[in-house]
N, C-alpha and C. Protein backbone atom coordinates (compact mmCIF):
# COMPACT_ATOMS: atom_id res chain seq x y z
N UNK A 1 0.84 -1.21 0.00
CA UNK A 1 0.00 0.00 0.00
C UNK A 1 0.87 1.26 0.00
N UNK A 2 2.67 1.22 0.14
CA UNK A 2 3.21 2.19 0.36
C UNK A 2 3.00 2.87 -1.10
N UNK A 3 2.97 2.05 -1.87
CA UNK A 3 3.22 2.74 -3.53
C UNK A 3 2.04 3.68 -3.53
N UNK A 4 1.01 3.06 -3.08
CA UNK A 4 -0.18 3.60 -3.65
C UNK A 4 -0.03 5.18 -3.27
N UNK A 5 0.55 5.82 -1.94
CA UNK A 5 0.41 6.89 -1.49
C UNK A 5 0.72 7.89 -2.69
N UNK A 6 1.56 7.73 -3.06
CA UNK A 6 2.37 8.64 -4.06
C UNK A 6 0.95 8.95 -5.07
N UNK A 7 0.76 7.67 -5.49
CA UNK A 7 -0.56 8.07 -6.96
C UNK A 7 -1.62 8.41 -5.92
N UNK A 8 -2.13 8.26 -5.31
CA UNK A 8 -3.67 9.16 -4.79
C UNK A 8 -3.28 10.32 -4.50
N UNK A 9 -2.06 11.07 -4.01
CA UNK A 9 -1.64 12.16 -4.16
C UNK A 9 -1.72 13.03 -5.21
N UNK A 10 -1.13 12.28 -6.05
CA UNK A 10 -1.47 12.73 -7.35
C UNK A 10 -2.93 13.17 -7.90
N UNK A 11 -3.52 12.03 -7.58
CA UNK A 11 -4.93 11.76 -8.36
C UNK A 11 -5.89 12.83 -7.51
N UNK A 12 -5.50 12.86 -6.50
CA UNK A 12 -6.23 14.06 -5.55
C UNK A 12 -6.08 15.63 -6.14
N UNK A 13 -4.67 15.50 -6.32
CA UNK A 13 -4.28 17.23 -6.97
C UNK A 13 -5.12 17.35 -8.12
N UNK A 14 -4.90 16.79 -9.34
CA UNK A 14 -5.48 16.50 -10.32
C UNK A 14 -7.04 16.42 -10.55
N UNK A 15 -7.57 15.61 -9.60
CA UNK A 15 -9.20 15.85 -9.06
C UNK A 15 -9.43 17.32 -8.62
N UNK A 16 -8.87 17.83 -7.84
CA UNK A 16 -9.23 19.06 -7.21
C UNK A 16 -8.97 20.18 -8.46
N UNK A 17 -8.54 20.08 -9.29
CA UNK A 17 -8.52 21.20 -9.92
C UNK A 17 -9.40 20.51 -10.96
N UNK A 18 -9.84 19.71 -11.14
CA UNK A 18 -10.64 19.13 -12.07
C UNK A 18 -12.39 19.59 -11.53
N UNK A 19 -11.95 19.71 -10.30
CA UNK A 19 -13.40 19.42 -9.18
C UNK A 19 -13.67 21.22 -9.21
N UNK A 20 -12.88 21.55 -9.38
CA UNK A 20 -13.05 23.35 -9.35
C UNK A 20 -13.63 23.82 -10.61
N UNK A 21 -13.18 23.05 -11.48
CA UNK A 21 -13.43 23.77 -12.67
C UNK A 21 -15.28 23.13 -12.63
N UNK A 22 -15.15 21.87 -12.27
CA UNK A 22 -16.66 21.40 -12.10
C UNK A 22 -17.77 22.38 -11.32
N UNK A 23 -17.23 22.72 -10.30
CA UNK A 23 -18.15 23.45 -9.46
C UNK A 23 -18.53 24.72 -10.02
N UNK A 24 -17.40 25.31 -11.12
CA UNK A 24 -17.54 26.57 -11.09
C UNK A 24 -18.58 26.73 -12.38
N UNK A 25 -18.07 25.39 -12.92
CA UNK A 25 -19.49 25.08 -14.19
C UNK A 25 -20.74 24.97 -13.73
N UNK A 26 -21.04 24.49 -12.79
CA UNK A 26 -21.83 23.71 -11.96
C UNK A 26 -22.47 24.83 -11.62
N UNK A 27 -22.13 25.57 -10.91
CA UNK A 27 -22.93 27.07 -10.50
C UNK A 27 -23.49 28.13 -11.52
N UNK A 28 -22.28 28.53 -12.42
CA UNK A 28 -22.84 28.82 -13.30
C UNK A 28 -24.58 28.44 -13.91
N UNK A 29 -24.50 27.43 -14.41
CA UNK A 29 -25.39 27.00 -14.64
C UNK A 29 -26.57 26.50 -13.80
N UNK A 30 -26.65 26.57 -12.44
CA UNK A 30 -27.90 26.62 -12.26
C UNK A 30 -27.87 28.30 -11.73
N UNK A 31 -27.02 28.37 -11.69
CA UNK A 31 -27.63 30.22 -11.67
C UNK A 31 -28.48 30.83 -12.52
N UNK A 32 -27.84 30.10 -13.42
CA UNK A 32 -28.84 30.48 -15.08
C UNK A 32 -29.96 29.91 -15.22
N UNK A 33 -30.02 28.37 -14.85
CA UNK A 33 -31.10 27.78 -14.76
C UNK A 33 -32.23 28.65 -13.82
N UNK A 34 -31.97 29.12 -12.81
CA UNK A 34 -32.96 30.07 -11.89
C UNK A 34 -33.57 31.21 -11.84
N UNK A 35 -32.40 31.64 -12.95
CA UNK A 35 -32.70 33.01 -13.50
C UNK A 35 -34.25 32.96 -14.41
């Protein structure tokens, strides 16, 4: 399991800026949707 640390590290950084760009889509659009 030591290996694994290194790649979920990774995969976390990579998610989170993946996850930002999601949210920020994400809002967008139901903002609009409400409007």
């Amino acid at each position: 399991m030591g290996g694994l640390d290194l790649e979920v590290d990774e995969i976390i950084r990579l998610l989170n800026e993946d996850f930002v760009r999601e949210i920020e889509a994400t809002l967008i659009y139901v903002r609009n949707a409400f409007i």
